[in-house]
Structures are given as structure tokens and as C-alpha cells.
N, C-alpha and C. Protein backbone atom coordinates (compact mmCIF):
# COMPACT_ATOMS: atom_id res chain seq x y z
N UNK A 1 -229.90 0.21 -170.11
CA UNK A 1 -229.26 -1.07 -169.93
C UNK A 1 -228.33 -1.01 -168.71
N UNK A 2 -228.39 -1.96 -167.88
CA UNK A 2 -227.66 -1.59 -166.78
C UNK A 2 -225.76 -2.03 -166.36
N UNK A 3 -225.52 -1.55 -166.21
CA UNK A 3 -223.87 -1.44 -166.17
C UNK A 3 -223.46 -3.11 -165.99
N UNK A 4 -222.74 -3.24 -166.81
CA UNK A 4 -221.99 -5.19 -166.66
C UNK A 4 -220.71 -5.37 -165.51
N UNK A 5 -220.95 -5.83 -164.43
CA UNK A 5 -219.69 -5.97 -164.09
C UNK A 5 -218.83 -7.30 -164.18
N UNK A 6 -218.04 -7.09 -165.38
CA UNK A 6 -216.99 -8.32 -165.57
C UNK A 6 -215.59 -8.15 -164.84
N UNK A 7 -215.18 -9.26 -164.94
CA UNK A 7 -213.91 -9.08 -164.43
C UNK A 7 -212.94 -8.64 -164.29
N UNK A 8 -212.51 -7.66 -165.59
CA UNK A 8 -212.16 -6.88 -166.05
C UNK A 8 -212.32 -5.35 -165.33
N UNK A 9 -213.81 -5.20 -165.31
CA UNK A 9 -214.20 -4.11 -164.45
C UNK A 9 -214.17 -3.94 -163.12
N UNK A 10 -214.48 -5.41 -162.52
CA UNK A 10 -214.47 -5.45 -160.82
C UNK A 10 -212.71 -5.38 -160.66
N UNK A 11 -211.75 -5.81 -161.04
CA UNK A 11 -210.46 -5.52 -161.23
C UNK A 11 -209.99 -3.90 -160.98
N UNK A 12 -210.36 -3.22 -162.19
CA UNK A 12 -210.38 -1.56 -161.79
C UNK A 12 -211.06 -0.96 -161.22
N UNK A 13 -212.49 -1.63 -160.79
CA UNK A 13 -212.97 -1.12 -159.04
C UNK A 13 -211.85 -0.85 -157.88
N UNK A 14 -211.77 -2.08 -157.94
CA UNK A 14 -210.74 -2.75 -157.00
C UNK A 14 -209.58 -1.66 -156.71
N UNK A 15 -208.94 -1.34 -158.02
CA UNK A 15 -207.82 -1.16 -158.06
C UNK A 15 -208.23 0.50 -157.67
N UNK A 16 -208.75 0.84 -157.90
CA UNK A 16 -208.87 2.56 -158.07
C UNK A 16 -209.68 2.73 -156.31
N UNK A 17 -210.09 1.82 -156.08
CA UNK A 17 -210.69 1.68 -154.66
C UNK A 17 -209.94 2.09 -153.72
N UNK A 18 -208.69 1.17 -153.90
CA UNK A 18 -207.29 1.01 -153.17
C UNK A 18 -206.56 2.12 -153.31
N UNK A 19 -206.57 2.54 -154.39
CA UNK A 19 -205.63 3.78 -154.26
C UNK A 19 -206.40 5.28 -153.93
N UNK A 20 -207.65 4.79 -153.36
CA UNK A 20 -208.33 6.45 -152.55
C UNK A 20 -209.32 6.91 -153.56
N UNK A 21 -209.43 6.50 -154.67
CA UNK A 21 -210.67 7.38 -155.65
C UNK A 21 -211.67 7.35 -155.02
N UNK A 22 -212.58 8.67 -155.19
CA UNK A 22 -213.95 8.86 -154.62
C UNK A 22 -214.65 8.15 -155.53
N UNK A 23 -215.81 7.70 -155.42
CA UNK A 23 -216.92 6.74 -155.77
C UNK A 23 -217.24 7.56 -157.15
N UNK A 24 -217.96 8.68 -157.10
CA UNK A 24 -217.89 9.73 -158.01
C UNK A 24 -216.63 9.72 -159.04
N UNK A 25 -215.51 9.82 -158.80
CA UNK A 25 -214.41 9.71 -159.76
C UNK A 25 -214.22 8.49 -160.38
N UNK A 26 -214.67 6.98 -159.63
CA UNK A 26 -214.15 5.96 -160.28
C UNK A 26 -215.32 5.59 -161.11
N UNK A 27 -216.58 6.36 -161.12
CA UNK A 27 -218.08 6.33 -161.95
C UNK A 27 -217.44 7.04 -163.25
N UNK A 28 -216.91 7.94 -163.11
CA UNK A 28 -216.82 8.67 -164.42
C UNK A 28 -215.90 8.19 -165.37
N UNK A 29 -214.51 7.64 -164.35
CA UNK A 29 -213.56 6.75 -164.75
C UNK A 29 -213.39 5.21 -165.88
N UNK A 30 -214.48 4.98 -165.38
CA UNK A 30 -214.98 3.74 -165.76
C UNK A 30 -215.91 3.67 -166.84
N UNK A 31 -216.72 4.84 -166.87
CA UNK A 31 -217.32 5.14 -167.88
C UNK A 31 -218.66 4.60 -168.29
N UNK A 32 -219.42 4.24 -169.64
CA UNK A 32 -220.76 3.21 -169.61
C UNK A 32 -222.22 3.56 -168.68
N UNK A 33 -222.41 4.90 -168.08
CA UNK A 33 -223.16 4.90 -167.93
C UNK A 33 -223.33 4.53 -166.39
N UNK A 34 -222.31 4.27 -165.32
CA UNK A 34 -221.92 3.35 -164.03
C UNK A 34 -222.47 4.72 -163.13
N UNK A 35 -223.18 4.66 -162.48
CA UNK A 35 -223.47 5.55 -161.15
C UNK A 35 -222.61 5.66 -159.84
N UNK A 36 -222.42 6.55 -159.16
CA UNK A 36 -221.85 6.76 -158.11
C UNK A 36 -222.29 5.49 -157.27
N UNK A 37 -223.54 5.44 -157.13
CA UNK A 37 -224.26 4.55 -156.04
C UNK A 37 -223.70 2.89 -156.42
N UNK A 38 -223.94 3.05 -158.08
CA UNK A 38 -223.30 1.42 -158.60
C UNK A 38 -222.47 1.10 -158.05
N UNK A 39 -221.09 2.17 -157.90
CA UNK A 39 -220.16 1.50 -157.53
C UNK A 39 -219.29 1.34 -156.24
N UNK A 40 -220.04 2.25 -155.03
CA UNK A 40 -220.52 1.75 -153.75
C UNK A 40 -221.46 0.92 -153.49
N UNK A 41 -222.31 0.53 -154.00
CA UNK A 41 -223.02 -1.12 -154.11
C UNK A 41 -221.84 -1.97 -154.34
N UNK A 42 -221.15 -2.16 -154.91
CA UNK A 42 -220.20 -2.96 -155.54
C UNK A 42 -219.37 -3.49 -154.69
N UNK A 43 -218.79 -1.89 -154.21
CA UNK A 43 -217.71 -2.02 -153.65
C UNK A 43 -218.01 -2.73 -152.10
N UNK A 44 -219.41 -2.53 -151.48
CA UNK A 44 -219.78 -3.01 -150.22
C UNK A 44 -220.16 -4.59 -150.19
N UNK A 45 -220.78 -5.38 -151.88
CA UNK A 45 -220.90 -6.53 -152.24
C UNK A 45 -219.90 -7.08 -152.00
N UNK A 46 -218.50 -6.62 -152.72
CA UNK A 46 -217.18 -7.34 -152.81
C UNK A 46 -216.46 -7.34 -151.23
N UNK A 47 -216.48 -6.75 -150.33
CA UNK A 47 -216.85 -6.06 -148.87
C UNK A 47 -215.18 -5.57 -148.87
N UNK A 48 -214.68 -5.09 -149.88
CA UNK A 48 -213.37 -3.78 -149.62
C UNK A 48 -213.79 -2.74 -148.99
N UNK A 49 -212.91 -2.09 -148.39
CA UNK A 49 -213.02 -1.23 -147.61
C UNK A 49 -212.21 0.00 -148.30
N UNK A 50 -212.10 1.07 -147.94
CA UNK A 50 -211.37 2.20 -148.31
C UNK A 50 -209.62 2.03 -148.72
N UNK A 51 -209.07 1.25 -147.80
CA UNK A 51 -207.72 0.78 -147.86
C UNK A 51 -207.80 -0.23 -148.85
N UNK A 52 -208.69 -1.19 -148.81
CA UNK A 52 -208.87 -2.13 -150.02
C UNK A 52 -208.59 -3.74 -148.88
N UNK A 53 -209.20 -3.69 -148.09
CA UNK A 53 -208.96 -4.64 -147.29
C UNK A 53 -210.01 -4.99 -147.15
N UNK A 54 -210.17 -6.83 -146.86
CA UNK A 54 -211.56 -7.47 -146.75
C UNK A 54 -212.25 -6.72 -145.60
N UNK A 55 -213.47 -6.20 -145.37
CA UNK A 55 -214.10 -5.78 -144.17
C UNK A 55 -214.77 -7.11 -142.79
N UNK A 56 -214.23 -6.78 -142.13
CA UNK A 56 -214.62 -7.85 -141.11
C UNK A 56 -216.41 -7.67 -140.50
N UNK A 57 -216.84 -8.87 -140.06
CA UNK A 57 -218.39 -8.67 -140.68
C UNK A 57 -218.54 -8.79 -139.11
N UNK A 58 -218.13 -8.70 -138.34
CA UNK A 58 -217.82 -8.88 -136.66
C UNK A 58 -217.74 -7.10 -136.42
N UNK A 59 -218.86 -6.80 -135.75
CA UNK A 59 -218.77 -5.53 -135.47
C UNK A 59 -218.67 -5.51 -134.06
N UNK A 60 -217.56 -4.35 -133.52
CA UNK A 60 -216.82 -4.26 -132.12
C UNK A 60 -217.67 -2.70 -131.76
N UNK A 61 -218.21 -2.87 -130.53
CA UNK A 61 -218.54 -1.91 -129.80
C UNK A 61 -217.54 -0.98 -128.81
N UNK A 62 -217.61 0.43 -128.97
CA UNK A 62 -216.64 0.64 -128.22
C UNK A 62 -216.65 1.35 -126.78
N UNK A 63 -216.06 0.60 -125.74
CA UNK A 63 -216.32 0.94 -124.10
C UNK A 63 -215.23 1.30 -123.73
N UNK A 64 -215.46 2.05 -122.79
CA UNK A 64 -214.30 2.19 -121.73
C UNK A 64 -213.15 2.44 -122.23
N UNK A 65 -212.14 2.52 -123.63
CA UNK A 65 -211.57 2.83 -124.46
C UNK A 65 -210.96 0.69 -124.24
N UNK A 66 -212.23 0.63 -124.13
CA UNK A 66 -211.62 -1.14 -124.96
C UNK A 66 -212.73 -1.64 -125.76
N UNK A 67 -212.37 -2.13 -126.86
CA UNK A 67 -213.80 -3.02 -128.04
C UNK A 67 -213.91 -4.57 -127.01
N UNK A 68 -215.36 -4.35 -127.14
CA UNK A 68 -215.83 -5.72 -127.14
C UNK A 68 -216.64 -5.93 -128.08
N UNK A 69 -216.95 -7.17 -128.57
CA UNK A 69 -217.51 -7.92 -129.69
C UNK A 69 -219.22 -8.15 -129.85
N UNK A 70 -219.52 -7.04 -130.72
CA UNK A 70 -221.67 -6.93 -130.72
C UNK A 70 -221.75 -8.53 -130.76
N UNK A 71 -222.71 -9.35 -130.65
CA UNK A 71 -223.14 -10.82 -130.72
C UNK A 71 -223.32 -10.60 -132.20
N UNK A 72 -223.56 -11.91 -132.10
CA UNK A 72 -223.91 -12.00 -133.84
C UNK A 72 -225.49 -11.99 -134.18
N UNK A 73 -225.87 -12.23 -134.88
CA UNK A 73 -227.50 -12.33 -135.70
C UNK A 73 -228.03 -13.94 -134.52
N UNK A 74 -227.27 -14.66 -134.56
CA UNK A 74 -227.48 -16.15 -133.76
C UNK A 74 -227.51 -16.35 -132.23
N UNK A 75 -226.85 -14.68 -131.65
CA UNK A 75 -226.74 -14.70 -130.47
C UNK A 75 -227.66 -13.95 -130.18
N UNK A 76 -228.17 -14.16 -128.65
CA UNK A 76 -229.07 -13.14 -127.61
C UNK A 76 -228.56 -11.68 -127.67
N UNK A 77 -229.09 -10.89 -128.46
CA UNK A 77 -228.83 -9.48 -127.93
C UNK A 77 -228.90 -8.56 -126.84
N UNK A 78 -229.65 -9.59 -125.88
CA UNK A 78 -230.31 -8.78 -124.85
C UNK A 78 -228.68 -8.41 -123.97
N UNK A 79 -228.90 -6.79 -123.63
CA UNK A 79 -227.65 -6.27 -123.29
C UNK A 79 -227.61 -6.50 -121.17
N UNK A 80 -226.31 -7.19 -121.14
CA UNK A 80 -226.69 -7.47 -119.75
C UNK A 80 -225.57 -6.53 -118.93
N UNK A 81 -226.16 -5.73 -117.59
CA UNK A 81 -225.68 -4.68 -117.21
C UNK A 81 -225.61 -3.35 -117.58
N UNK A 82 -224.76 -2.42 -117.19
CA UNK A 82 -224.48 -1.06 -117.12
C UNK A 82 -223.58 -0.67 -118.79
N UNK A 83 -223.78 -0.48 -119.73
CA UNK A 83 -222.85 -0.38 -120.65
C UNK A 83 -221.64 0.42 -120.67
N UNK A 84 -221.58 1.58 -119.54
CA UNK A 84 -220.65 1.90 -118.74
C UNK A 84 -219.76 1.09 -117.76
N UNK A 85 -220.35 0.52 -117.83
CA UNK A 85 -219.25 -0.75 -116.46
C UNK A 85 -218.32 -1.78 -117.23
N UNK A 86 -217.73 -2.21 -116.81
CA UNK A 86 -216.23 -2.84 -117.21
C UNK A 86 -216.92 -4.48 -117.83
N UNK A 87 -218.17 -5.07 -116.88
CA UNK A 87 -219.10 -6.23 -117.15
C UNK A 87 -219.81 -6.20 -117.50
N UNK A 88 -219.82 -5.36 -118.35
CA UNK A 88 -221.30 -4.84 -119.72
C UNK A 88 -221.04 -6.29 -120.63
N UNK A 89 -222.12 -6.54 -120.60
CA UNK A 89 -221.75 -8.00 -122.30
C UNK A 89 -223.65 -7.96 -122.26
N UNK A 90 -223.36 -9.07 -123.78
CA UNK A 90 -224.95 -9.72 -124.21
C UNK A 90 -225.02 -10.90 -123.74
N UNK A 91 -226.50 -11.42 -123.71
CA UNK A 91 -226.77 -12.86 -123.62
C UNK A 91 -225.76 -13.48 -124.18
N UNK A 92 -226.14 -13.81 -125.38
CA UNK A 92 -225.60 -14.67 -126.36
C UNK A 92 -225.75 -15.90 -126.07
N UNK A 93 -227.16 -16.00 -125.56
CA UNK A 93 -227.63 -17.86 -126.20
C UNK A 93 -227.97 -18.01 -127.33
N UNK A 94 -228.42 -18.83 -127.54
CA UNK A 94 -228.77 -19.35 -129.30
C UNK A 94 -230.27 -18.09 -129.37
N UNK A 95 -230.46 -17.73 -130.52
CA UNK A 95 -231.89 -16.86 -130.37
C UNK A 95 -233.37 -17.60 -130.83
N UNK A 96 -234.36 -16.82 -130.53
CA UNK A 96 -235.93 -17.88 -130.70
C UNK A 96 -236.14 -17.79 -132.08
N UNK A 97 -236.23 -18.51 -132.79
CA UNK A 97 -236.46 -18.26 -134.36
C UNK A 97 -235.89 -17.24 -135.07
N UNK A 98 -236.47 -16.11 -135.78
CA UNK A 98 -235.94 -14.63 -135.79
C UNK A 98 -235.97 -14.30 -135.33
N UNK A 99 -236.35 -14.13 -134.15
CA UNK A 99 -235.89 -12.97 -133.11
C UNK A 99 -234.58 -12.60 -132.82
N UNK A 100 -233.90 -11.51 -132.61
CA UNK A 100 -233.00 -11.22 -132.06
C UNK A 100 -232.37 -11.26 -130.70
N UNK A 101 -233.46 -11.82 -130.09
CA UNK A 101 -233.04 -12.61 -128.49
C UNK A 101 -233.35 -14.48 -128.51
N UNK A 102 -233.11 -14.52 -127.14
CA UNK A 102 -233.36 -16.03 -127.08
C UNK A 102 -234.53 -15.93 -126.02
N UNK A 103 -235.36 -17.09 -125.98
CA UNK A 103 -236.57 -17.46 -125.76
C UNK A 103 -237.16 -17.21 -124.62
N UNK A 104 -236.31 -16.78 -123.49
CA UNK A 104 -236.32 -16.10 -122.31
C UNK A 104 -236.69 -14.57 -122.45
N UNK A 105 -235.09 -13.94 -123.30
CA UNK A 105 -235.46 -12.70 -123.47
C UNK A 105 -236.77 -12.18 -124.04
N UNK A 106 -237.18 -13.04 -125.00
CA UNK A 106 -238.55 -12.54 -126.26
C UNK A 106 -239.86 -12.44 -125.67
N UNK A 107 -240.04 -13.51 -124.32
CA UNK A 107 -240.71 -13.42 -123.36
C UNK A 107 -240.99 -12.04 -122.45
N UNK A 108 -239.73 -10.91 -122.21
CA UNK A 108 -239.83 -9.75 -121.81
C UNK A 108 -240.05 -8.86 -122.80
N UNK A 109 -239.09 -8.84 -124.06
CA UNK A 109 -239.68 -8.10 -124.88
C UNK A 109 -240.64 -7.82 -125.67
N UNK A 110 -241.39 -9.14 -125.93
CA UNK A 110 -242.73 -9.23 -126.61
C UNK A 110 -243.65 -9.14 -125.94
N UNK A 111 -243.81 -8.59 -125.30
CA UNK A 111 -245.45 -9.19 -124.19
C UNK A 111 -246.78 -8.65 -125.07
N UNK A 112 -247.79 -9.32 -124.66
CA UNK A 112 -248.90 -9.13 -125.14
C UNK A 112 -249.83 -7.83 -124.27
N UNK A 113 -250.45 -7.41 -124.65
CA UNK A 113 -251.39 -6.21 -123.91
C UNK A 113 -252.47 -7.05 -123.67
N UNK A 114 -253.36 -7.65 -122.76
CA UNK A 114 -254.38 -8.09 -122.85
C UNK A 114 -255.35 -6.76 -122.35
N UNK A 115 -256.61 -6.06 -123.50
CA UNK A 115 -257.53 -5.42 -123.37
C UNK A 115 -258.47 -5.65 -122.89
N UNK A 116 -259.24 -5.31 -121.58
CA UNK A 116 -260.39 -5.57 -121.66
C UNK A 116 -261.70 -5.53 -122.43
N UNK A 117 -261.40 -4.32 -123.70
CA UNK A 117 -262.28 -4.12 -124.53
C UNK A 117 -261.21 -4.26 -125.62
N UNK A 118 -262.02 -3.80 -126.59
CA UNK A 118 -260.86 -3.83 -128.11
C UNK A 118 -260.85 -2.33 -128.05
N UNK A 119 -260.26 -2.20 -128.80
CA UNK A 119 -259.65 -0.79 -128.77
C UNK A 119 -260.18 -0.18 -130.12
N UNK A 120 -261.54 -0.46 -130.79
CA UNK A 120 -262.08 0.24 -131.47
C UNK A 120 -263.14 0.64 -130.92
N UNK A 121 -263.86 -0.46 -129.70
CA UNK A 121 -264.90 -0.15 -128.84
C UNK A 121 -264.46 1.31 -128.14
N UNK A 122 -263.32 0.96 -127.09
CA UNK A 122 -262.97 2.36 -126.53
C UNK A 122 -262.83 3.67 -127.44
N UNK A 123 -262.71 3.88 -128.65
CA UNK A 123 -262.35 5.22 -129.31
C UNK A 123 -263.57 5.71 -129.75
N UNK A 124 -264.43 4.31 -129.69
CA UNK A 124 -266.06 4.82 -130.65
C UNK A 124 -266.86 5.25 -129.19
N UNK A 125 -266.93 4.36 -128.41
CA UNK A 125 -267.44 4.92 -126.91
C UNK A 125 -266.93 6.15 -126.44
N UNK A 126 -265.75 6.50 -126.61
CA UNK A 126 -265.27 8.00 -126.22
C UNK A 126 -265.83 8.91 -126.83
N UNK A 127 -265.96 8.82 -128.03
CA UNK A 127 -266.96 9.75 -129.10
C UNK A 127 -267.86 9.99 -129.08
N UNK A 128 -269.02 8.96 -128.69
CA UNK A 128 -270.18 9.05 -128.27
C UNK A 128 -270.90 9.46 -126.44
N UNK A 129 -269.64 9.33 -126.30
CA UNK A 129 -270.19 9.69 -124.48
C UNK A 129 -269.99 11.66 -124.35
N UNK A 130 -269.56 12.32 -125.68
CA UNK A 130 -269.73 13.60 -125.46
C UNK A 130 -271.03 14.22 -125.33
């Protein structure tokens, strides 16, 4: 039966989170059968962090000993410049459907191979021309 988390329980997650318990200690703590993994699932659902602070979902890259800001899921990833240089950044236009770029970029990164043969012809012809 798999572990209940009520309110009660996400409470002394919480609380034992904050004050430094290893994942392992607050499993055994808690008792019922709760796995180590349960309650780092949990704890990454509820998005506390080690200190017990909301985790910010904005991840900062780090350059030159200054953060700049990864794009988001909505922005162009495509990385523009030297990531060593001071004018390293991303696109960040809107992106092509799922893709992780925008409709320009997906154009360089997707390209098509056009074959002159198919490529089961070439492996069976190689075989046979011994």
C-alpha cells in the first residue's frame, strides 16, 4: 500500500527538511513503510530546498563569475556567441511548437538528409558487391 501523504505528514517533511535531516533519516523517522526516494520525490514536488526555501524554477548559468538567466522552455535556446565572452546570451524568441528553438533556429537544427538512394538499398548493395 503506498505511503499517504496528509497534512500532517507533509508538515513533518517540511519540518525535518528544514532542520538538515538526510532523506534516509526522515524515511525512517516518519515511519509506514516511506522510502528514501518517497521522500525526495516529495520534497522536489513541494519544491523546498535543503534550507527549506521555495526553489526558484529560473535556472542561472554561470559566466565570467556573473549569472545570467538560461531562457525558459518558451524561449529560443539557440546560444548566441562565445559563452566565454561578456555577450554570450540566447535567442529567446517565442519557440516553433515544441521545439526548443524558434522557427529560424529549427530550420538549422533540423535539416533533412536528402538520400539519393535509401539507405537499405546502400547496405544490401554493399553486401552483395563482395
Amino acid at each position: 500500500m503506498p505511503y499517504e501523504w496528509t497534512p500532517e505528514n507533509i508538515a513533518k517533511l517540511k519540518e525535518f527538511w528544514q532542520a538538515g535531516v538526510s532523506a534516509r533519516d526522515i524515511a525512517k523517522k516518519m515511519g509506514g513503510g516511506i522510502t528514501r526516494n518517497a521522500v525526495i520525490g516529495k520534497a522536489n514536488r513541494l519544491g523546498i530546498s535543503v534550507s527549506g526555501e521555495a526553489k526558484s524554477r529560473k535556472k542561472l548559468v554561470k559566466k565570467n563569475n556573473t549569472n545570467i538567466e538560461a531562457p525558459t522552455r518558451k524561449k529560443c535556446q539557440w546560444p548566441k556567441g562565445d559563452p566565454a565572452e561578456k555577450d554570450f546570451s540566447f535567442c529567446e524568441k517565442p519557440t516553433f511548437e515544441t521545439r526548443p528553438y524558434c522557427k529560424d533556429h529549427c530550420m538549422l537544427a533540423y535539416r533533412r538528409v536528402v538520400a539519393t538512394k535509401p539507405i537499405a538499398t546502400k547496405l544490401i548493395g554493399a553486401r552483395t558487391a563482395k
